[in-house]
N, C-alpha and C. Protein backbone atom coordinates (compact mmCIF):
# COMPACT_ATOMS: atom_id res chain seq x y z
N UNK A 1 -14.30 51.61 -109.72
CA UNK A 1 -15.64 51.90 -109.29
C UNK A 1 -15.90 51.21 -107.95
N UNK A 2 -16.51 51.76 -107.24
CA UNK A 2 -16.99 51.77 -105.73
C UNK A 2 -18.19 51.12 -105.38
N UNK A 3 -18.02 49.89 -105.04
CA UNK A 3 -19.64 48.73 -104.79
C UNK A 3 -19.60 48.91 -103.89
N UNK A 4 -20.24 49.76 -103.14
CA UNK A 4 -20.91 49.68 -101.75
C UNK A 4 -21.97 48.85 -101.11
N UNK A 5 -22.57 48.20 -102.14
CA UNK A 5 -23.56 47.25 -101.79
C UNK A 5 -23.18 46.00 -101.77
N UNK A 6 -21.41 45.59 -102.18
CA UNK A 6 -21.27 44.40 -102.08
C UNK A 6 -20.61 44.55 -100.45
N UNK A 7 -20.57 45.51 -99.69
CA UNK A 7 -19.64 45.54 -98.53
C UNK A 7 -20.68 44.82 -97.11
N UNK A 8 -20.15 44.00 -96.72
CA UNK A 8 -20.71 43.20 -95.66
C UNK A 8 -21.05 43.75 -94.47
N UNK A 9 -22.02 43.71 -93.85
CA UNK A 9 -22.80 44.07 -92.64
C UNK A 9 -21.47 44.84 -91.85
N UNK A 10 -20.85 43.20 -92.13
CA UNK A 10 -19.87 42.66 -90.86
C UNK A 10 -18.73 43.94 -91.30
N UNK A 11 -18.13 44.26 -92.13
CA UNK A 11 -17.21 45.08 -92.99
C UNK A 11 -17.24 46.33 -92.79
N UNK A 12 -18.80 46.86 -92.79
CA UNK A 12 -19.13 48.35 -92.58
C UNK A 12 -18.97 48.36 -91.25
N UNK A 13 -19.57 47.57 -90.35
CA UNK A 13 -19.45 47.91 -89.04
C UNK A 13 -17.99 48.29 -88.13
N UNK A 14 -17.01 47.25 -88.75
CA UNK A 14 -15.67 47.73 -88.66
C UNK A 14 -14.87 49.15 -88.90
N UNK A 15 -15.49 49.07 -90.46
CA UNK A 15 -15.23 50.12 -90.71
C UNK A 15 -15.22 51.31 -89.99
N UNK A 16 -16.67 51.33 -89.33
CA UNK A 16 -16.92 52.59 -88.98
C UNK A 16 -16.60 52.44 -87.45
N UNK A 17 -16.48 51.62 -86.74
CA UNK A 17 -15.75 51.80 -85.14
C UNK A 17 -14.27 52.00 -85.57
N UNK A 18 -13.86 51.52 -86.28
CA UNK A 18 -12.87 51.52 -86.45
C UNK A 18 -12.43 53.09 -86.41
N UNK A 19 -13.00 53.75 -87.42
CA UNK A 19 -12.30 55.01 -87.64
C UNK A 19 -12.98 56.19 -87.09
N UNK A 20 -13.79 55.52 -86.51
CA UNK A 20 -14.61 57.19 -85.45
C UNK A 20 -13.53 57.45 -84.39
N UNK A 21 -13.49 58.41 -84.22
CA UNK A 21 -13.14 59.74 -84.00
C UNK A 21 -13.11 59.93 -82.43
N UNK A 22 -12.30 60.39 -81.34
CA UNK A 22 -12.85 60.64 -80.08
C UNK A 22 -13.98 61.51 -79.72
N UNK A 23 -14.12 62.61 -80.69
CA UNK A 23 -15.24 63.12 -79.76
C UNK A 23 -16.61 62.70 -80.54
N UNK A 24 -16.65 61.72 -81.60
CA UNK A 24 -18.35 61.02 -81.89
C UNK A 24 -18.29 59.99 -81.06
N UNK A 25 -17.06 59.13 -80.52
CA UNK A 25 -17.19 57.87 -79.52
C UNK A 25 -17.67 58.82 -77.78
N UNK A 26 -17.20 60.00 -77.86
CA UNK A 26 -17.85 60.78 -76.72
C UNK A 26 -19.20 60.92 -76.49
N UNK A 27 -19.45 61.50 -77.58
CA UNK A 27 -20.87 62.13 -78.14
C UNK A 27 -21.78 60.66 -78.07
N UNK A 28 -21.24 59.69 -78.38
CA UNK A 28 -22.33 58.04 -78.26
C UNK A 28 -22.71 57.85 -76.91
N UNK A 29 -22.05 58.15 -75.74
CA UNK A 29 -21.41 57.52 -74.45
C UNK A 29 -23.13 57.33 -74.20
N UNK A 30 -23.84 58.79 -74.27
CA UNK A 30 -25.28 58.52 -73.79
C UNK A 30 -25.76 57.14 -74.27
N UNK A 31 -25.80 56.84 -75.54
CA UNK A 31 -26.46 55.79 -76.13
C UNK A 31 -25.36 54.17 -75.63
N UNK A 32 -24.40 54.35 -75.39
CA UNK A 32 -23.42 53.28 -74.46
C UNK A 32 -23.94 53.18 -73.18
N UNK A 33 -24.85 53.84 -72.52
CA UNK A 33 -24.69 54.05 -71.01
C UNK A 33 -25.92 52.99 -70.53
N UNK A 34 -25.22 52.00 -69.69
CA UNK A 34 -26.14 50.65 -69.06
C UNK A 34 -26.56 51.19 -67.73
N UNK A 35 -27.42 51.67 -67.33
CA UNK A 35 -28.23 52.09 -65.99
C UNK A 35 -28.59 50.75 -65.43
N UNK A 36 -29.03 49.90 -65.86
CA UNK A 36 -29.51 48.64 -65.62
C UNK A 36 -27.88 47.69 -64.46
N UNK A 37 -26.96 48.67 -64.78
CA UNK A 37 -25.98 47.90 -64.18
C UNK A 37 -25.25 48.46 -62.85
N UNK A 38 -26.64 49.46 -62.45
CA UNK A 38 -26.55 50.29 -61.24
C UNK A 38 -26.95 49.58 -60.21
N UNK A 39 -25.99 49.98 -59.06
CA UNK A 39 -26.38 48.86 -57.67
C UNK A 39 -26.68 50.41 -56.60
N UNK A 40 -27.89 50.92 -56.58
CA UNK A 40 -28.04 52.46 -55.74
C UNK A 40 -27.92 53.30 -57.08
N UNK A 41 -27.73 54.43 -55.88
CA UNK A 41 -27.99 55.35 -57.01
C UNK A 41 -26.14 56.04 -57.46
N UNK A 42 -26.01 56.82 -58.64
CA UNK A 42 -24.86 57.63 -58.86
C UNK A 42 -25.77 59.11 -59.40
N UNK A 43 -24.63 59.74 -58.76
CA UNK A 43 -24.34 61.08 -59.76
C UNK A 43 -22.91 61.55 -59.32
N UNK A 44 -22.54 61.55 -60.97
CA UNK A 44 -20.97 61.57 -61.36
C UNK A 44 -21.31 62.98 -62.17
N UNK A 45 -19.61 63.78 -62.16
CA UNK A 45 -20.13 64.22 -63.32
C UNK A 45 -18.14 63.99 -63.69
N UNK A 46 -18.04 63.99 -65.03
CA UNK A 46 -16.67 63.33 -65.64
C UNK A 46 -16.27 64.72 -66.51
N UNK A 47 -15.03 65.08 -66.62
CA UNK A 47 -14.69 66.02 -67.56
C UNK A 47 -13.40 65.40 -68.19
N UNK A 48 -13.86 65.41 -69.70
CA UNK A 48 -12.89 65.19 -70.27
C UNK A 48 -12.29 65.96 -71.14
N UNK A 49 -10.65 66.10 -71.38
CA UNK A 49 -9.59 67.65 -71.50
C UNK A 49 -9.43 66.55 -72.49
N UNK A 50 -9.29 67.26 -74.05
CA UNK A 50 -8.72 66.18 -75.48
C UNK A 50 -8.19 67.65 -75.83
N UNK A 51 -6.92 67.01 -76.09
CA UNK A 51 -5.92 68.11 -77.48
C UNK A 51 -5.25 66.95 -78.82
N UNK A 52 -4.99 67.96 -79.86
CA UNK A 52 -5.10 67.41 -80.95
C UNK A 52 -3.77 67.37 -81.59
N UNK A 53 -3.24 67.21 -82.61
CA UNK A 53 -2.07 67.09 -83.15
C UNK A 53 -1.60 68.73 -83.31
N UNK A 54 -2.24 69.62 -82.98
CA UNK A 54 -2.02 71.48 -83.25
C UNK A 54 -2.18 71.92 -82.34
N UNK A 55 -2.60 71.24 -80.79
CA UNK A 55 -2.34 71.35 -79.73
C UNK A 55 -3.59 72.23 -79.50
N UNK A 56 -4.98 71.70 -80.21
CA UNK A 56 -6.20 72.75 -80.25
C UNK A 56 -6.91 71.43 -78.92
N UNK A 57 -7.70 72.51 -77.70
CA UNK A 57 -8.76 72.03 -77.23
C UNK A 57 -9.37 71.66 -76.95
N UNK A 58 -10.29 70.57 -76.57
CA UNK A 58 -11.88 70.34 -76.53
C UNK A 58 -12.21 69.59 -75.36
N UNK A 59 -13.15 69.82 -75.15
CA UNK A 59 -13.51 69.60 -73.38
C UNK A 59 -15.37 69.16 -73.56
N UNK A 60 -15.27 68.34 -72.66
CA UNK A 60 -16.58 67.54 -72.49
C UNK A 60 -16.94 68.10 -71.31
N UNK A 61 -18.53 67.77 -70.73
CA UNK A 61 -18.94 67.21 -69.47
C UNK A 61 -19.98 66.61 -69.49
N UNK A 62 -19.51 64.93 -69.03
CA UNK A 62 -19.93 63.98 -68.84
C UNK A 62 -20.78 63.81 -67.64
N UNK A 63 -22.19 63.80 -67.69
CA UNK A 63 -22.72 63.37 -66.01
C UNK A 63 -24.13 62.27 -66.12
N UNK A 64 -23.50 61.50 -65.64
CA UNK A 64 -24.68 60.45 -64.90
C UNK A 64 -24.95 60.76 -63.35
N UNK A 65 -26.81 60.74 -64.06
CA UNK A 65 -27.51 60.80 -62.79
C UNK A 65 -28.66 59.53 -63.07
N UNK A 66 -28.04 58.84 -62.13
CA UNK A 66 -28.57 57.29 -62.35
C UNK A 66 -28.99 56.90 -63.49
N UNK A 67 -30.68 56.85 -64.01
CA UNK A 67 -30.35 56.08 -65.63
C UNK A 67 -30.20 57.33 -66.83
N UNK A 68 -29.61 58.35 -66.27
CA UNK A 68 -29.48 59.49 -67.62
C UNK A 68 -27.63 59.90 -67.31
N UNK A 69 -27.44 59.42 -68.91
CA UNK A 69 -26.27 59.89 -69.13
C UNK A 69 -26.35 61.48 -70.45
N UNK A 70 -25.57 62.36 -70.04
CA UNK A 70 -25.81 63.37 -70.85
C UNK A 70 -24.06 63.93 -71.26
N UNK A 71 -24.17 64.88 -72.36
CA UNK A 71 -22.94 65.18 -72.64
C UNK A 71 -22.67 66.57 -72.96
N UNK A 72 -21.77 67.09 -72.71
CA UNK A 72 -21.96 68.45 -73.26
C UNK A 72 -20.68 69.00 -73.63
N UNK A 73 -20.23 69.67 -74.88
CA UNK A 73 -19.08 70.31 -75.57
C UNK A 73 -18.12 71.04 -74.44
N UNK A 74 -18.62 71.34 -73.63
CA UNK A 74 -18.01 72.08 -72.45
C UNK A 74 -17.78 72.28 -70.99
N UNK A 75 -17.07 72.35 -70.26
CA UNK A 75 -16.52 72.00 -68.64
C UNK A 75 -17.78 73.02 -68.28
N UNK A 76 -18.69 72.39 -67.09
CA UNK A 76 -19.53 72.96 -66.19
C UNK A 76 -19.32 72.02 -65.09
N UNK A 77 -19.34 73.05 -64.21
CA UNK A 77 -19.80 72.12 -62.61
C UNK A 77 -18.09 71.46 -61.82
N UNK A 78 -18.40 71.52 -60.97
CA UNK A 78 -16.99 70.33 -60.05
C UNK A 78 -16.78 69.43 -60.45
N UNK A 79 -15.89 68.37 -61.23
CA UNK A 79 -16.29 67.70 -61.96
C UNK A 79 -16.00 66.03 -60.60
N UNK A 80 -16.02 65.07 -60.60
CA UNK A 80 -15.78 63.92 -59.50
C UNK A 80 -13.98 63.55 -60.25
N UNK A 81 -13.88 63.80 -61.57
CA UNK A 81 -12.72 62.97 -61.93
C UNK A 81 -12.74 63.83 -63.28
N UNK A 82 -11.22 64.46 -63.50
CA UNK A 82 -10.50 64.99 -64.84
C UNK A 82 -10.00 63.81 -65.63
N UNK A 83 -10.39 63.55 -66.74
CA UNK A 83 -9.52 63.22 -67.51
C UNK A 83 -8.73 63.36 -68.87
N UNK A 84 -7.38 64.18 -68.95
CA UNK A 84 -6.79 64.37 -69.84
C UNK A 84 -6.17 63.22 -71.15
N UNK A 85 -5.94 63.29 -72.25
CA UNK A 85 -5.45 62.60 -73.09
C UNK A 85 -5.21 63.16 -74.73
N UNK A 86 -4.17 62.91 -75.26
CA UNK A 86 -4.28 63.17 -76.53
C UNK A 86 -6.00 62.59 -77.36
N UNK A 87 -6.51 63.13 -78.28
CA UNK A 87 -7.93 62.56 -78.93
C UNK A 87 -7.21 61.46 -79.95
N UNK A 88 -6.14 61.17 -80.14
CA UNK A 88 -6.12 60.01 -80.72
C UNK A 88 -5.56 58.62 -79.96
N UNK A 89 -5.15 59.36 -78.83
CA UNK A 89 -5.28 57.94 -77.57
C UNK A 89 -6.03 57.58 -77.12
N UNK A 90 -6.66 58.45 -76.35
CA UNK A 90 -8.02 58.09 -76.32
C UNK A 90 -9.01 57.79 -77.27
N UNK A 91 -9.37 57.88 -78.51
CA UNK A 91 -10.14 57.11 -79.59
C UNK A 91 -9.06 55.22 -79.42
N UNK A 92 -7.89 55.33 -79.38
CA UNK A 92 -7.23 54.17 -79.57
C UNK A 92 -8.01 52.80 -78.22
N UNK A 93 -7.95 54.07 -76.76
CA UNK A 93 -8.18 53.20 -75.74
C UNK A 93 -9.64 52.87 -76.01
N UNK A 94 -11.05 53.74 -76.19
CA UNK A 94 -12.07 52.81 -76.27
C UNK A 94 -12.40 52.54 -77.37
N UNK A 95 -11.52 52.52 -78.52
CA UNK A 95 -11.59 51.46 -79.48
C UNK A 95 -11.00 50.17 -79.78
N UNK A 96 -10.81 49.77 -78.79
CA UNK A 96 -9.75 48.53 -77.86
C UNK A 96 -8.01 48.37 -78.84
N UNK A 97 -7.41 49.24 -79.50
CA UNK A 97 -6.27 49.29 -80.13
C UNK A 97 -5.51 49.78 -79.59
N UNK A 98 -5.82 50.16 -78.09
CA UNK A 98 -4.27 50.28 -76.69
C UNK A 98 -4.90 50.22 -75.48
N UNK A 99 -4.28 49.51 -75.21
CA UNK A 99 -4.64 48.94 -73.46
C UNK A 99 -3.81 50.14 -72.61
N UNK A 100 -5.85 50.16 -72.02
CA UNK A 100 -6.25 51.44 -71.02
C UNK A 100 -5.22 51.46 -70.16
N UNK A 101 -4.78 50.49 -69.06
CA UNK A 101 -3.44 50.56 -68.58
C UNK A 101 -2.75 50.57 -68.60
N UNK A 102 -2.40 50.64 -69.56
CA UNK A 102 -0.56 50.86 -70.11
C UNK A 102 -0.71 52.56 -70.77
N UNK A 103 -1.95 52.80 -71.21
CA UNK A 103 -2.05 54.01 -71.46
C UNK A 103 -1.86 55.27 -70.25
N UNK A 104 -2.71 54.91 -69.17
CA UNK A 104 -2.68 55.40 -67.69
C UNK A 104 -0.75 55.45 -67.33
N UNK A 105 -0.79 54.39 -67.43
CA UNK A 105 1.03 54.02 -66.66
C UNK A 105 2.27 54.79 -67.46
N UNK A 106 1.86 55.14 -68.70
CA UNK A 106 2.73 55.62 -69.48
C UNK A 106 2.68 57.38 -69.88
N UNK A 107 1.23 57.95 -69.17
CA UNK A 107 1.30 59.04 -68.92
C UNK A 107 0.37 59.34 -70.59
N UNK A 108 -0.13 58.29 -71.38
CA UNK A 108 -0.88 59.18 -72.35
C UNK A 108 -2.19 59.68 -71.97
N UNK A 109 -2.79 58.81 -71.16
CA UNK A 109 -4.07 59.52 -70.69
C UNK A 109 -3.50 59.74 -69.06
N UNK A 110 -4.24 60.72 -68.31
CA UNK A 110 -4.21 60.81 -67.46
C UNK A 110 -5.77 61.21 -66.85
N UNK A 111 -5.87 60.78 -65.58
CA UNK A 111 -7.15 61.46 -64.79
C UNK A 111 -7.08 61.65 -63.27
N UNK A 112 -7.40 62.41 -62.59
CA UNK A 112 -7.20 62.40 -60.97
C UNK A 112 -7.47 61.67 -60.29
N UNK A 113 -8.58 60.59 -60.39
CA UNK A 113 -9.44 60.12 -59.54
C UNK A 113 -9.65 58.83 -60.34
N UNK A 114 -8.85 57.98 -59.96
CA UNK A 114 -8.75 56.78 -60.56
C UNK A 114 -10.03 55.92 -59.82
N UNK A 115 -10.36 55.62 -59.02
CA UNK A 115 -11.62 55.34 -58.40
C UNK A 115 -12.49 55.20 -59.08
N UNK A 116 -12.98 56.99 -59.37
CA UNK A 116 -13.94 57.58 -60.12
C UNK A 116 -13.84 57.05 -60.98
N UNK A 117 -12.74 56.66 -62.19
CA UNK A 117 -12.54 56.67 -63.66
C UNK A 117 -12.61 55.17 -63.81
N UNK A 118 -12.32 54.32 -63.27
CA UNK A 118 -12.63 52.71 -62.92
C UNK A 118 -14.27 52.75 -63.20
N UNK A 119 -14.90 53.51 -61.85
CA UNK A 119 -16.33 53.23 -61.90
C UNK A 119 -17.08 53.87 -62.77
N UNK A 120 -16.54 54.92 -63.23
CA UNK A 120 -17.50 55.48 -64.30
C UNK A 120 -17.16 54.20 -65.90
N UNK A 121 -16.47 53.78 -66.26
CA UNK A 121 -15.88 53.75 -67.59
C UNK A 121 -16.80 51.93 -67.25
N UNK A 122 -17.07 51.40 -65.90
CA UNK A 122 -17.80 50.12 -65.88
C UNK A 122 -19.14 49.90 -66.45
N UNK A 123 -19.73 51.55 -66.72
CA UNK A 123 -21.38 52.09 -67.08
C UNK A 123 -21.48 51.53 -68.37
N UNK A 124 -20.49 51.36 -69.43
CA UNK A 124 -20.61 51.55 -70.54
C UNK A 124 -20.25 50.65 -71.45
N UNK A 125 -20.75 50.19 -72.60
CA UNK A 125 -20.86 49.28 -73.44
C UNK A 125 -19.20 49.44 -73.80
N UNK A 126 -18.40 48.90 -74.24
CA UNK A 126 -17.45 48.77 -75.21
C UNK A 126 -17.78 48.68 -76.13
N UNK A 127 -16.16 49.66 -77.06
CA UNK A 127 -16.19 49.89 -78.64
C UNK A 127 -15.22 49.04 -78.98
N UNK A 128 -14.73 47.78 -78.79
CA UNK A 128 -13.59 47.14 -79.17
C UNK A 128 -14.14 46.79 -80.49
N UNK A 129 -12.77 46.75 -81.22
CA UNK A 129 -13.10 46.47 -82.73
C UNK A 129 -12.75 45.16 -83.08
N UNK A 130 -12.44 44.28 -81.81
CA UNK A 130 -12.18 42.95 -82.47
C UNK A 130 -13.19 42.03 -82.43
C-alpha cells in the first residue's frame, strides 16, 4: 500500500523534476523566465527541433520580448538560434544530469548560434535536481 502522505516536501519535489519530461520543462520556461535580469531590452525568438526514441518530431517557438516569455508547439518566424537535440538529452541537460558542454561538444544537442544560446539559456531559473 501507497502512503503518499508520508512522502516529504523535499521527496516529491525531486521526484517530480526529476522525471519531467522535455517538453513540460519547455512548456515551464515562461514561468522560469527572470526579466528582472535584463540589462536593455531583448527580443529573441529560440526554436527548438526535439526527436524521440521513434524518431517522431516536435518543435517549439520560444520568444522573449523583454519581460514576456511565451511558447508555442510550433516553428513560426526567423528564429535568432536553432536548437536541435534528442528530448531525452535535453530533459538530462536542464535537469542538471549532463553537462550542457559536453553535450554541445559531443554533438547531442546542437544549435547555430551559440552566442544566442549562451544568452538566451542566462534568462532562466535552473532545474538542477541536486
Amino acid at each position: 500500500m501507497n502512503d503518499f502522505a508520508s512522502v516529504s516536501k523535499l521527496e516529491a519535489t525531486f521526484v517530480t523534476k526529476y522525471f519531467m519530461n522535455a517538453h513540460e520543462l519547455i512548456m515551464m520556461l515562461p514561468e522560469r523566465y527572470q526579466p528582472d535580469l535584463l540589462e536593455g531590452e531583448i527580443n529573441s525568438l529560440i526554436h527548438i527541433i526535439l526527436t524521440n526514441e521513434l524518431d517522431e518530431v516536435k518543435s517549439y517557438s520560444v520568444r522573449l520580448e523583454n519581460e514576456k516569455c511565451t511558447v508555442s508547439e510550433f516553428l513560426q518566424g526567423e528564429p535568432n538560434c536553432t536548437i536541435k537535440a534528442n528530448d531525452t538529452d535535453y530533459a538530462d541537460v536542464e535537469l542538471g544530469k549532463a553537462n550542457a558542454q559536453w553535450a554541445l561538444l559531443t554533438g547531442k544537442i546542437s544549435c547555430d548560434n551559440l552566442f544566442e544560446l549562451v544568452r538566451f539559456i542566462g534568462f532562466f531559473k535552473r532545474m538542477n535536481i541536486e
